[in-house]
Protein backbone atom coordinates (compact mmCIF):
# COMPACT_ATOMS: atom_id res chain seq x y z
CA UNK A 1 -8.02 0.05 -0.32
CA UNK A 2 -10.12 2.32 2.04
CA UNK A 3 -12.80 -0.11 1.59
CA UNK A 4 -10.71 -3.17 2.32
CA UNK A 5 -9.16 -1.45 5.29
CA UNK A 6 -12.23 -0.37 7.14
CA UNK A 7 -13.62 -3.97 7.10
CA UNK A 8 -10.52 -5.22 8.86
CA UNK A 9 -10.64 -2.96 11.30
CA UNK A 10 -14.48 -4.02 11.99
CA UNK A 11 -13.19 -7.22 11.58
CA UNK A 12 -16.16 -8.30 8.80
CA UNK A 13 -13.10 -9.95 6.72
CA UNK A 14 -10.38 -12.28 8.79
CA UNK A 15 -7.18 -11.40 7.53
CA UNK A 16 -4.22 -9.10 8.93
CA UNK A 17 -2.78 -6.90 6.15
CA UNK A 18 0.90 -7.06 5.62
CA UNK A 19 1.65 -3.85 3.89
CA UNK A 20 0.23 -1.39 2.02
CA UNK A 21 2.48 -0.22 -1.28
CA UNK A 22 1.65 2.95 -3.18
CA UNK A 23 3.29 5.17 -5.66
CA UNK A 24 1.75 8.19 -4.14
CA UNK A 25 2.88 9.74 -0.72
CA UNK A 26 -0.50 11.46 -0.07
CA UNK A 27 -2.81 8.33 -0.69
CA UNK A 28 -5.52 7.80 1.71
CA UNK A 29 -4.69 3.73 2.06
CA UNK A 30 -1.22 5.01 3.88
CA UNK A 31 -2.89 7.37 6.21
CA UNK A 32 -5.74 4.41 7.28
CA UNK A 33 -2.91 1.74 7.00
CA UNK A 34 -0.64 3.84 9.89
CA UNK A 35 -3.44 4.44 11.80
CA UNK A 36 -4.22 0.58 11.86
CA UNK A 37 -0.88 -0.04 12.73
CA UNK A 38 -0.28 -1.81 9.14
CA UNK A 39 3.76 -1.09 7.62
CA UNK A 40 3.35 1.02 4.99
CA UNK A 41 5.42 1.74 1.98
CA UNK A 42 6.13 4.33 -1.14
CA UNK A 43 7.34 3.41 -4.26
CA UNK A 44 7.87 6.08 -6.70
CA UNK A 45 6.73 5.75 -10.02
CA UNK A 46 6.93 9.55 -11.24
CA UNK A 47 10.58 9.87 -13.16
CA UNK A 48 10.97 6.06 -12.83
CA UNK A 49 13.79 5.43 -15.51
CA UNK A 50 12.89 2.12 -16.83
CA UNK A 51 10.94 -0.69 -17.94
CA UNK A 52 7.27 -1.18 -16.49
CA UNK A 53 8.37 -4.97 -15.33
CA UNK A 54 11.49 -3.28 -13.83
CA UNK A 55 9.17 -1.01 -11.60
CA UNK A 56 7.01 -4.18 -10.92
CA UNK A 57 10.35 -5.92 -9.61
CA UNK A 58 11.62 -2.86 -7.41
CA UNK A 59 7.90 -3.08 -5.73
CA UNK A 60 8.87 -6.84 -5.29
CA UNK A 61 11.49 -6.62 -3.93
């Protein structure tokens, strides 16, 4: 992510990021994505009550 990020910003790959998704508050990708301006999102997978494909669907959607 960090790696994908830092390219974009020295604009050596030309695309514009959407979002960034994690499952983990703290992760570095959020911190570069914010500071980039890119929307940023957490999805919880610690105590998720359910089916793998039902986390893959709540990150979906």
């Amino acid at each position: 992510m960090k790696s994908i990020l830092n390219a974009v910003q020295k604009q050596n790959i030309p695309i514009k990021p959407a979002i960034v998704i994690s499952n983990k508050p703290s992760a570095k990708g959020l911190k570069i994505a914010r500071k980039l301006g890119v929307q940023t999102e957490i999805v919880e997978s610690k105590g998720f009550q359910g089916t793998r494909w039902e986390y893959d669907q709540k990150i979906i959607h």
